[in-house]
Protein backbone atom coordinates (compact mmCIF):
# COMPACT_ATOMS: atom_id res chain seq x y z
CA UNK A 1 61.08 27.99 -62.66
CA UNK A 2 63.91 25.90 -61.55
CA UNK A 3 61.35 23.52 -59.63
CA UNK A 4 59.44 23.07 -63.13
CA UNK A 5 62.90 22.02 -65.34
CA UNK A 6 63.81 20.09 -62.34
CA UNK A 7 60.58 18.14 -62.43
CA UNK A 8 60.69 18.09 -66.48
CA UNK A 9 63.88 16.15 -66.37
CA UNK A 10 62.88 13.79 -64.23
CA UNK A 11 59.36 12.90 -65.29
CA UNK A 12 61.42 12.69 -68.79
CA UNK A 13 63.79 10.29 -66.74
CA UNK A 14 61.15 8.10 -65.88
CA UNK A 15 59.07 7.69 -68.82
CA UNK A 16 62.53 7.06 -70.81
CA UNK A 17 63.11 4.41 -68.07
CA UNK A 18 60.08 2.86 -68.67
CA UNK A 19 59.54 2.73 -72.11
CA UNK A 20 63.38 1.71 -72.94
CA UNK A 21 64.48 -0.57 -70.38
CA UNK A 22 61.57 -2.09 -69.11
CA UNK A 23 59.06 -2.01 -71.84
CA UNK A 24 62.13 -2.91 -74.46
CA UNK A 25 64.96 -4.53 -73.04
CA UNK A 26 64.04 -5.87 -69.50
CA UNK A 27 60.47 -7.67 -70.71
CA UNK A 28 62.59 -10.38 -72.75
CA UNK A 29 64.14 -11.55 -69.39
CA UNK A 30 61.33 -10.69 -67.11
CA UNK A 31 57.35 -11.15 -68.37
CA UNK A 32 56.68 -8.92 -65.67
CA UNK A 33 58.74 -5.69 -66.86
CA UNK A 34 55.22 -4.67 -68.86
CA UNK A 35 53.92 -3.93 -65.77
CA UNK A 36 56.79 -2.23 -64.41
CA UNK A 37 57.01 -0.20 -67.91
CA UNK A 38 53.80 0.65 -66.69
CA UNK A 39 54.16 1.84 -63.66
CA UNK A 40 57.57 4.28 -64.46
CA UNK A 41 55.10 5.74 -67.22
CA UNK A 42 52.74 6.64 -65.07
CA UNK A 43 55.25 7.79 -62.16
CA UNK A 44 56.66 10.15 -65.13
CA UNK A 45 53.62 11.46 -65.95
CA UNK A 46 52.28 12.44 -62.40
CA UNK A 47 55.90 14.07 -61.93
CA UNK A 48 55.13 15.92 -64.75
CA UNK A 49 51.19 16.81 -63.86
CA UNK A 50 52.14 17.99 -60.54
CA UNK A 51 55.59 19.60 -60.95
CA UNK A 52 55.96 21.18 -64.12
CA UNK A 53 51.49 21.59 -64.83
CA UNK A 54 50.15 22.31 -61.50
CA UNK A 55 53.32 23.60 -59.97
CA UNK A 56 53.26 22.29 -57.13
CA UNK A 57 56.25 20.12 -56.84
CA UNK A 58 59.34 22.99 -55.54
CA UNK A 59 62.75 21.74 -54.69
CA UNK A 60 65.15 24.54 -52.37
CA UNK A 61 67.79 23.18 -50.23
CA UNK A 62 67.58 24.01 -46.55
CA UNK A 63 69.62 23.88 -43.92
CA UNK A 64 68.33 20.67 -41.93
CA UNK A 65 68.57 16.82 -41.56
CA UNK A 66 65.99 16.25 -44.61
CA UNK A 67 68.43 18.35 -47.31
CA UNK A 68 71.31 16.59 -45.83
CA UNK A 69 70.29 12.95 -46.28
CA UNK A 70 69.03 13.71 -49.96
CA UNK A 71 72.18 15.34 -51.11
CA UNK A 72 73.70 12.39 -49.91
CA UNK A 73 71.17 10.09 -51.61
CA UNK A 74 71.59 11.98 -54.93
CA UNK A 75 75.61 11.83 -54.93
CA UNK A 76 74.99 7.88 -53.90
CA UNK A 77 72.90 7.40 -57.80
CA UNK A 78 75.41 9.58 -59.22
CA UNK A 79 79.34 8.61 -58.01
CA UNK A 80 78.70 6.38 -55.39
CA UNK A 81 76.73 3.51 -56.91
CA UNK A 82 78.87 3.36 -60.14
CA UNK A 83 81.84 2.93 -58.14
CA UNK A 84 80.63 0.52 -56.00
CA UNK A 85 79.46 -1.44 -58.91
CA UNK A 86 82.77 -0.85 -60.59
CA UNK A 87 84.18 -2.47 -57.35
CA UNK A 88 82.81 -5.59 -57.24
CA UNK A 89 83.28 -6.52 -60.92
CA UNK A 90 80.61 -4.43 -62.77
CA UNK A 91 82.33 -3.61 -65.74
CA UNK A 92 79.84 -1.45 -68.79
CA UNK A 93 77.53 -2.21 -70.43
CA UNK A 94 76.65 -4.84 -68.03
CA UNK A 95 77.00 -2.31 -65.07
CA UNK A 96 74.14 -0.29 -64.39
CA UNK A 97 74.26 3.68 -64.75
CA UNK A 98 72.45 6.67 -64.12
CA UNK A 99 69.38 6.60 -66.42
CA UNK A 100 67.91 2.43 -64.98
CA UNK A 101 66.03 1.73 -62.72
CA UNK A 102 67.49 1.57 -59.43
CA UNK A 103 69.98 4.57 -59.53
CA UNK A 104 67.34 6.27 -61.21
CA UNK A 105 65.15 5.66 -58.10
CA UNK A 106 67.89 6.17 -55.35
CA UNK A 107 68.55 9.50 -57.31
CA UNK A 108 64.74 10.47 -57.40
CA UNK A 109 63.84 10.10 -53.51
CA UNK A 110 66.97 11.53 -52.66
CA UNK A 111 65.52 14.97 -55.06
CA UNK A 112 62.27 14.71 -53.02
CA UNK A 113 63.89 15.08 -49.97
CA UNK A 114 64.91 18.72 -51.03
CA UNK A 115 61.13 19.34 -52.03
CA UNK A 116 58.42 21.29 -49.98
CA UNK A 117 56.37 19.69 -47.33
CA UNK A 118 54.25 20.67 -50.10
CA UNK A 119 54.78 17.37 -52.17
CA UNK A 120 52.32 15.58 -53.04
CA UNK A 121 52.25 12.31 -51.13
CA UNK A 122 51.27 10.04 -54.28
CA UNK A 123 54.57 10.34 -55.90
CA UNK A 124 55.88 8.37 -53.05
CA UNK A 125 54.20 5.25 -54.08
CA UNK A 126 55.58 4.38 -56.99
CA UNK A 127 59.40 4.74 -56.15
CA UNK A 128 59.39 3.34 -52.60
CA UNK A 129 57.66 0.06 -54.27
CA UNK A 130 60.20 -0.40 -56.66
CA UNK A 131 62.72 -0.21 -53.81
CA UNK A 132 61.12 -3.11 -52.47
CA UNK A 133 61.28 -5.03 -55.65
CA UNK A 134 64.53 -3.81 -56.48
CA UNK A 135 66.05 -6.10 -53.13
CA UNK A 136 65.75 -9.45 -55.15
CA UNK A 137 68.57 -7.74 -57.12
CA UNK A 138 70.44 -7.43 -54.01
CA UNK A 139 69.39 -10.87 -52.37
CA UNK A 140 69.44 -13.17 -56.30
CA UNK A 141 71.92 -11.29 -58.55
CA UNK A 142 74.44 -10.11 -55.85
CA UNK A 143 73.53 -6.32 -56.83
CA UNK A 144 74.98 -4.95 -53.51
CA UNK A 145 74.70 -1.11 -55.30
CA UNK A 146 71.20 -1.46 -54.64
CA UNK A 147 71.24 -1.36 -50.74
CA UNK A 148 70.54 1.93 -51.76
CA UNK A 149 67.29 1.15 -52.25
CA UNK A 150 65.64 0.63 -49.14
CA UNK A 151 67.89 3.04 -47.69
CA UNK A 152 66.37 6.06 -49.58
CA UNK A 153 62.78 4.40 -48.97
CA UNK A 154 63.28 4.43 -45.21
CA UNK A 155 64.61 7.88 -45.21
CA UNK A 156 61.88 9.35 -47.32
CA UNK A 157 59.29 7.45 -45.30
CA UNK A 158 60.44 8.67 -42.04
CA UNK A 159 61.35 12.68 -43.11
CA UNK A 160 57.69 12.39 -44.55
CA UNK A 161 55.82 11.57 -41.51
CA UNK A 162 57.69 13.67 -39.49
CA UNK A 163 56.68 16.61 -41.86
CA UNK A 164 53.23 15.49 -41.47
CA UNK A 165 53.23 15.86 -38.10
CA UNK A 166 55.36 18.97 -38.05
CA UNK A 167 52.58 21.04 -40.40
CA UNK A 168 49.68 19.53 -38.85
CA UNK A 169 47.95 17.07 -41.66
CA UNK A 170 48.23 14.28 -39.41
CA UNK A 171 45.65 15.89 -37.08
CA UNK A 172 42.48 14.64 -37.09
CA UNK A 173 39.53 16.36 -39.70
CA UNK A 174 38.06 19.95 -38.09
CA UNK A 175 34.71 18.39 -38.65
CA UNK A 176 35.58 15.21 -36.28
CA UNK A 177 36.95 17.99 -33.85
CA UNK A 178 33.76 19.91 -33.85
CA UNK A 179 31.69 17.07 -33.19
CA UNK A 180 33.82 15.74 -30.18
CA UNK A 181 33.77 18.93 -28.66
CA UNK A 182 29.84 19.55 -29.01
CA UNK A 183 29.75 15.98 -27.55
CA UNK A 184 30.95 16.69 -24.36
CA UNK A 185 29.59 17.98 -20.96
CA UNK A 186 31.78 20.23 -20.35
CA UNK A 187 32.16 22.24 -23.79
CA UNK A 188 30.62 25.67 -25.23
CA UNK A 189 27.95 24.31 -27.16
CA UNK A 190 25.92 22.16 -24.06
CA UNK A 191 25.83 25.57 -21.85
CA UNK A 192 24.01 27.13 -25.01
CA UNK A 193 22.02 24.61 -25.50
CA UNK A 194 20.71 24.36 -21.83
CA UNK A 195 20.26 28.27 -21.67
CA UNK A 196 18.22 28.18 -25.00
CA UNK A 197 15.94 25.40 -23.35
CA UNK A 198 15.63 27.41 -20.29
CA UNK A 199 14.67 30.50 -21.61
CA UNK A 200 12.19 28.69 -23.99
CA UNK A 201 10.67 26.68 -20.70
CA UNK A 202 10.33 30.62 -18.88
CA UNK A 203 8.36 32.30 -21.90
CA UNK A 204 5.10 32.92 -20.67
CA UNK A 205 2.65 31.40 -22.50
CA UNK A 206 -0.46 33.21 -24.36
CA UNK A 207 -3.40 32.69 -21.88
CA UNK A 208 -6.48 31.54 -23.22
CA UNK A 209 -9.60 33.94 -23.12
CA UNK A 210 -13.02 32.51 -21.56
CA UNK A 211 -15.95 34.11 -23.42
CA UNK A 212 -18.55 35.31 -20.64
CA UNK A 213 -21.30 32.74 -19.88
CA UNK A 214 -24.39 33.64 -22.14
């Protein structure tokens, strides 16, 4: 139940963050921000479909490196990246706060590192692209906050392969498996297959009877 309000809030998070900042505010600067509008719509939504619908989005903290380096990544979006903006001369509203884009992001891969191995990969997509477009803030508007970004990307990238390859879903399909092994000399299936051929070649055959010469 917790998993499911968790998941609600955020899906809420980024359909606000679409439709407000992009879709509203950040398409008079930036012609592109329809498309990113887009894209945090449809990120919300899928958050929604698969954690609060299908229910299959669960967030527990755990005691291991993954739980760690989220809790981090969540206090970064909450304290952390205000401060730091506050730092360097980011005064409100100009700063940005919890509830944009980028702290919204930070804040949303650091919450997926607490999820299940169950997650399901496609809600990766979305946020780890924007933390690639969200380094020309770093690199053009002196956004240094937003280090964050690829930070959180790179963690969430690497926990997630390693989970992959901890439960197994990197292995190869069962079917490919099955037909390598029937493929080989050595395996179960040749054996079989020679012993059914030899016992077909040693069945006696129905002889043929001659009718008596008339």
């Amino acid at each position: 139940r917790a998993s499911q309000i968790a998941s609600l809030v955020l899906a809420v998070l980024w359909v606000w963050t679409g439709l407000v900042y992009h879709a509203r505010f950040f398409r008079v600067i930036n012609p592109a921000a329809i498309v990113f509008a887009a894209a945090f719509v449809l990120q919300g939504l899928m958050i929604g479909w698969f954690g609060v619908v299908k229910e299959a989005v669960r967030f527990a903290a755990r005691r291991n490196a993954a739980t760690a380096v989220g809790s981090l990544l969540i206090t970064y979006a909450l304290v952390v990246y205000p401060l730091i903006g506050r730092a360097i001369g980011h005064r409100y509203p100009a700063a940005p706060t919890f509830g944009v884009p980028c702290p919204t992001t930070i804040f949303t891969l650091g919450l997926f590192l607490l999820a299940a191995p169950a997650l399901p990969r496609m809600l990766l997509i979305i946020p780890v692209a924007w933390a690639v477009v969200g380094l020309s803030a770093v690199l053009q508007l002196g956004m240094w906050e937003d280090w964050g970004l690829p930070v959180a990307a790179i963690a969430v990238l690497v926990f997630s392969i390693r989970r992959d390859f901890r439960h197994g879903t990197w292995r190869r399909p069962a079917v490919l498996l099955e037909l390598r092994s029937t493929a080989r000399p050595g395996s179960e299936a040749a054996p079989r297959s020679r012993a059914s051929s030899g016992r077909a070649r040693s069945s006696p055959r129905p002889s043929r009877k001659t009718s008596p010469a008339s």
